[in-house]
N, C-alpha and C. Protein backbone atom coordinates (compact mmCIF):
# COMPACT_ATOMS: atom_id res chain seq x y z
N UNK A 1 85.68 106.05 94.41
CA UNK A 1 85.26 105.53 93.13
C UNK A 1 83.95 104.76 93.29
N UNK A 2 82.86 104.84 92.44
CA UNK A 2 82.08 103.96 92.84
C UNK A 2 82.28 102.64 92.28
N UNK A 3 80.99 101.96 92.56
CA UNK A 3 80.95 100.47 92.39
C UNK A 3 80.92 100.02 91.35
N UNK A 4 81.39 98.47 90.72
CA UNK A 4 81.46 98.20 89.24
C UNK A 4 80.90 96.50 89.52
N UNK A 5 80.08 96.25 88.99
CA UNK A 5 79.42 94.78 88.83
C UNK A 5 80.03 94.47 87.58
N UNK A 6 81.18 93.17 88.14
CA UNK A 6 81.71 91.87 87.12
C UNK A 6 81.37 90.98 87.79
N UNK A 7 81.60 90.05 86.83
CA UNK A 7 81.29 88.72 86.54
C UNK A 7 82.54 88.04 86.23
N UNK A 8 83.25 87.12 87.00
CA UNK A 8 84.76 86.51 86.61
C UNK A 8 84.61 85.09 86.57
N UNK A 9 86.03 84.59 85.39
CA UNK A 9 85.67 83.33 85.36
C UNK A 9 86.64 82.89 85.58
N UNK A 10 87.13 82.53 87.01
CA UNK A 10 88.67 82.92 87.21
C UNK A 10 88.75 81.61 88.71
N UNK A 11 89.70 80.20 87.72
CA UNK A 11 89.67 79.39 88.33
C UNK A 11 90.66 79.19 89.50
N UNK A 12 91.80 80.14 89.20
CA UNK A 12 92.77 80.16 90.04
C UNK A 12 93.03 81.48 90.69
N UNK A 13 93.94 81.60 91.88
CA UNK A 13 94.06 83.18 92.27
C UNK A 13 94.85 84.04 91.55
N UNK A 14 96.10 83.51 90.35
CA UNK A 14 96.33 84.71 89.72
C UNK A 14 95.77 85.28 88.47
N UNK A 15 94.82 83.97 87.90
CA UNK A 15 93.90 84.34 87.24
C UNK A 15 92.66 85.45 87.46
N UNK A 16 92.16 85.47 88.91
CA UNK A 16 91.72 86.45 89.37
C UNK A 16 91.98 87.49 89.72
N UNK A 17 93.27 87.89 89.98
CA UNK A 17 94.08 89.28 90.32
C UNK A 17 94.58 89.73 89.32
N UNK A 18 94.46 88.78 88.11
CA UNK A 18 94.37 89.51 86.85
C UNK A 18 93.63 90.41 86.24
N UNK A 19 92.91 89.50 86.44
CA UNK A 19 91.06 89.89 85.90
C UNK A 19 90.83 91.43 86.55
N UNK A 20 91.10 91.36 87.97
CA UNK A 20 91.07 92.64 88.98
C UNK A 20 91.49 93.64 88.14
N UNK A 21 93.13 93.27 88.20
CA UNK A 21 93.91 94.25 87.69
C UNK A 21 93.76 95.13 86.51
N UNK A 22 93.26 94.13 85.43
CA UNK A 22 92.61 95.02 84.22
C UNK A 22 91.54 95.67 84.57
N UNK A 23 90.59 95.40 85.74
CA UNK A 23 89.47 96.40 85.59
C UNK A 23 89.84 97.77 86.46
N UNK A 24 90.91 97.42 87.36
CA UNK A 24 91.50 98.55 88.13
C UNK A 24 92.40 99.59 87.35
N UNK A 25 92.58 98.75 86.06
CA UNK A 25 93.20 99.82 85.23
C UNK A 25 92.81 100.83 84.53
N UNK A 26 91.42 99.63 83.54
CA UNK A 26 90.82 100.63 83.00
C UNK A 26 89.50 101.41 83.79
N UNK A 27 89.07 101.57 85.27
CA UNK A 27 88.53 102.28 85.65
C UNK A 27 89.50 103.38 86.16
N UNK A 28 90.55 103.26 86.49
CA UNK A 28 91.47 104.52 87.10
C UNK A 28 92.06 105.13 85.63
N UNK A 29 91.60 104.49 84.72
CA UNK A 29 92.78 105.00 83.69
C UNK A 29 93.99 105.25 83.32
N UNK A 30 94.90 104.71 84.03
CA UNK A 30 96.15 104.48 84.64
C UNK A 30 96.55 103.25 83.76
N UNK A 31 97.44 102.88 82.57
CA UNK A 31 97.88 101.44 81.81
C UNK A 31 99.31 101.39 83.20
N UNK A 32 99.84 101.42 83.67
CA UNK A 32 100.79 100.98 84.54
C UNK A 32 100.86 100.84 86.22
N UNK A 33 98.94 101.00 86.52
CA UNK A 33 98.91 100.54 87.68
C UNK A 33 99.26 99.30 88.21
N UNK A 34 100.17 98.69 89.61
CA UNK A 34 100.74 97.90 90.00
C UNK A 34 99.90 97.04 90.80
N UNK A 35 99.60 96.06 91.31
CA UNK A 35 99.00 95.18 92.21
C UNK A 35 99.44 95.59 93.35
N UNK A 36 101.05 96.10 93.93
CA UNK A 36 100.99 96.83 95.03
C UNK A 36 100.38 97.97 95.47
N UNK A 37 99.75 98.93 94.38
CA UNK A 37 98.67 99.54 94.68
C UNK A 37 97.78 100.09 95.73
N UNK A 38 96.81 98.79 95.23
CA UNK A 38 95.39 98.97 95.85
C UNK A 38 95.65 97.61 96.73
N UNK A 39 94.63 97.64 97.67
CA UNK A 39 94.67 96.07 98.78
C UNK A 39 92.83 95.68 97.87
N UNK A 40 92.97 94.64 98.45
CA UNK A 40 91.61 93.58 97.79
C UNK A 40 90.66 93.13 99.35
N UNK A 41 89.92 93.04 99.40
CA UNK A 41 88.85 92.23 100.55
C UNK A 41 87.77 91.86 100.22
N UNK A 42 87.34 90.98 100.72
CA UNK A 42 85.90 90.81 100.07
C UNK A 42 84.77 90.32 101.28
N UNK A 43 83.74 90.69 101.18
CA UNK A 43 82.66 90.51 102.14
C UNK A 43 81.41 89.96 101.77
N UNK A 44 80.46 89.51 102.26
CA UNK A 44 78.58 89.15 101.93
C UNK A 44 78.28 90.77 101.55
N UNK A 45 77.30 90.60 100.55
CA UNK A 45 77.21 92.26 100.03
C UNK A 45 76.49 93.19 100.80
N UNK A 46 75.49 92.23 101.94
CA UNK A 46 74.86 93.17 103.06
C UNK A 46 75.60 93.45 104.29
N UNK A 47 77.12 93.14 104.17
CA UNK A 47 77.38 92.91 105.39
C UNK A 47 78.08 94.34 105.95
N UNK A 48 78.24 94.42 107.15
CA UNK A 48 78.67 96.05 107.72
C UNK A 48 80.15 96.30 107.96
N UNK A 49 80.91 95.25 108.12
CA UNK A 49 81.89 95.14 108.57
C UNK A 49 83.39 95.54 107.22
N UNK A 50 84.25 95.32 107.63
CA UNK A 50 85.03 95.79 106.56
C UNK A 50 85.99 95.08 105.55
N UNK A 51 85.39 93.25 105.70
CA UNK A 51 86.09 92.66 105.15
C UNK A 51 87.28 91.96 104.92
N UNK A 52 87.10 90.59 104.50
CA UNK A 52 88.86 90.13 104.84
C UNK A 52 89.41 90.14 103.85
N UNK A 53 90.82 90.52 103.82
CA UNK A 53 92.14 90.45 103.08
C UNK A 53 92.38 89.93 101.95
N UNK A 54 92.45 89.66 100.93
CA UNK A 54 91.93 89.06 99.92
C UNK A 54 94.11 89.20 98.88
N UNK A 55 94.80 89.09 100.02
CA UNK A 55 96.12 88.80 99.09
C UNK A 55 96.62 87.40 98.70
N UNK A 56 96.55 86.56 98.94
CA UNK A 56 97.34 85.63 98.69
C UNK A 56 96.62 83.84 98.68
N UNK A 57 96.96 82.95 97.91
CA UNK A 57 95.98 82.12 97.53
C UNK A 57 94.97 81.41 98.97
N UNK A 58 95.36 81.25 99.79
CA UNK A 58 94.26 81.05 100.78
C UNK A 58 93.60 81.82 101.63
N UNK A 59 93.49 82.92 100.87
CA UNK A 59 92.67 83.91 101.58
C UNK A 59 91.36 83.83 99.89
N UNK A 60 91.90 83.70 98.17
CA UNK A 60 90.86 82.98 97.74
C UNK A 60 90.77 81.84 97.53
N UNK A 61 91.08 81.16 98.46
CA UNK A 61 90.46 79.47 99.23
C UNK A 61 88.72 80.06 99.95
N UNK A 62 89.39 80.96 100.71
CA UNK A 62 87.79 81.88 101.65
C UNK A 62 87.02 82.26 100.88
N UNK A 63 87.53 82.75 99.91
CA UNK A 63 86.60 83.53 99.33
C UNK A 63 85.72 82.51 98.58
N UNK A 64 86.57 81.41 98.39
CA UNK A 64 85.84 80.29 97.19
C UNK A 64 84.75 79.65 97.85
N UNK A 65 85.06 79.57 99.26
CA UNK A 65 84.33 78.74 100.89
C UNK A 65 82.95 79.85 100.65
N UNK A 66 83.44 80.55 100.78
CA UNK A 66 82.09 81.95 101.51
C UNK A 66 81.57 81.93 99.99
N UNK A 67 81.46 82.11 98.85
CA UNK A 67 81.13 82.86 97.84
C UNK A 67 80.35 81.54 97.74
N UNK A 68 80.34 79.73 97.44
CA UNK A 68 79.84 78.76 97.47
C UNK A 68 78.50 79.65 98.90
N UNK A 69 78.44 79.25 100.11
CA UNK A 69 77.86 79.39 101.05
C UNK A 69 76.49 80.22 100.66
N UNK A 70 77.24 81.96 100.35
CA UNK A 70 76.51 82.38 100.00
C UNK A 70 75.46 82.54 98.94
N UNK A 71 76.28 81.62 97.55
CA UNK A 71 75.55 81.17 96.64
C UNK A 71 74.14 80.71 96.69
N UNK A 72 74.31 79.48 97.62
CA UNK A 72 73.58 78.49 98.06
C UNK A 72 72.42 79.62 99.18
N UNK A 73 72.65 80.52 99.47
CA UNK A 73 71.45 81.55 100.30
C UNK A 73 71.32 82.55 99.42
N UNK A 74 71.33 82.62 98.44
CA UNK A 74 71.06 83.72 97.23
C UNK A 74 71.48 85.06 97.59
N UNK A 75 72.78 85.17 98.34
CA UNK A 75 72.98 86.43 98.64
C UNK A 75 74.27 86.86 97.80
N UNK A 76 74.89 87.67 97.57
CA UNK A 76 75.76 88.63 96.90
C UNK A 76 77.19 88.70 97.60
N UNK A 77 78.18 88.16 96.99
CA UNK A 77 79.71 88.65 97.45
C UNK A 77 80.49 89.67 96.47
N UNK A 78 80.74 90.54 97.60
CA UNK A 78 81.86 91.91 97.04
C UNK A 78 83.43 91.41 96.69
N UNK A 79 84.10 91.97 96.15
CA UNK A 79 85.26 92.30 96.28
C UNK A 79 85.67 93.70 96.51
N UNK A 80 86.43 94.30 96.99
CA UNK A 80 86.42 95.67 97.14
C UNK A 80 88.07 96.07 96.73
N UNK A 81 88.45 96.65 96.38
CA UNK A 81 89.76 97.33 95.66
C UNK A 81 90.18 98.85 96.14
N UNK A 82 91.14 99.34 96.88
CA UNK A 82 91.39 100.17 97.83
C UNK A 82 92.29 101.05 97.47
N UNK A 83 92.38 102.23 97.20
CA UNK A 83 93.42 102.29 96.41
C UNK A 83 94.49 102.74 97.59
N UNK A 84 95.95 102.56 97.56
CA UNK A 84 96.59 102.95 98.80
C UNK A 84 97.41 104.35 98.70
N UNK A 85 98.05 104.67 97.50
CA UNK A 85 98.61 105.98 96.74
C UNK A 85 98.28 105.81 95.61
N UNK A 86 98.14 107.22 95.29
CA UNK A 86 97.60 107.43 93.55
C UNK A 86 99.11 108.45 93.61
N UNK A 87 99.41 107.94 92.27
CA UNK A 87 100.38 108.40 91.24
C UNK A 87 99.93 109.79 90.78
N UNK A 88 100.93 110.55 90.90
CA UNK A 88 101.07 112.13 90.14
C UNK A 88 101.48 111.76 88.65
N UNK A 89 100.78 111.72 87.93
CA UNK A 89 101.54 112.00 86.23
C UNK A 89 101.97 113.44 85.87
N UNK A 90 103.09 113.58 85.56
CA UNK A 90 103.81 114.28 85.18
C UNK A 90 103.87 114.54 83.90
C-alpha cells in the first residue's frame, strides 16, 4: 500500500490507535478491520532500519520522546501499519 501523510491530534495512546484505525479502514476499505490486524512501528523518516513496535502505551511514551527530539531537528517521524492477514470476503 503506499504512503498516507496525517496529521493527529491524539493526546493519549488509545486515542491514537484510534485515529490509526479509522485510516486503516478507510484506506483498505474493509469497515470491520481489527487492531489485531496490522502491527504499528514508527521510525525518523530518513531512517533505514525497520522500526520500533509501536503496541502498547510506553512504546507511545517513545514515540512522544523521539517525535519531540526530532521536532526540535526539523526532521520527519513515520508511523508504519503492516498488514499481517488480509481477510477473504465472501
Amino acid at each position: 500500500m503506499p504512503g498516507k501523510w496525517l496529521t493527529f491530534d491524539a493526546s493519549t495512546f488509545e486515542k491514537f490507535v484510534t485515529q490509526i484505525q479509522k485510516y486503516v479502514r478507510s484506506m483498505m476499505n474493509i469497515d470491520d478491520i481489527d487492531q489485531t490486524e496490522y502491527s504499528l512501528t514508527f521510525k525518523s523518516a530518513k531512517s533505514n532500519g525497520e522500526g520500533l513496535e509501536l503496541s502498547e502505551l510506553k512504546d507511545f511514551e517513545k514515540l512522544l520522546n523521539e517525535y519531540e527530539k526530532l521536532l526540535k531537528a526539523k526532521k520527519e517521524i513515520v508511523v508504519i501499519a503492516k498488514m499481517k492477514v488480509m481477510k477473504q470476503k465472501n
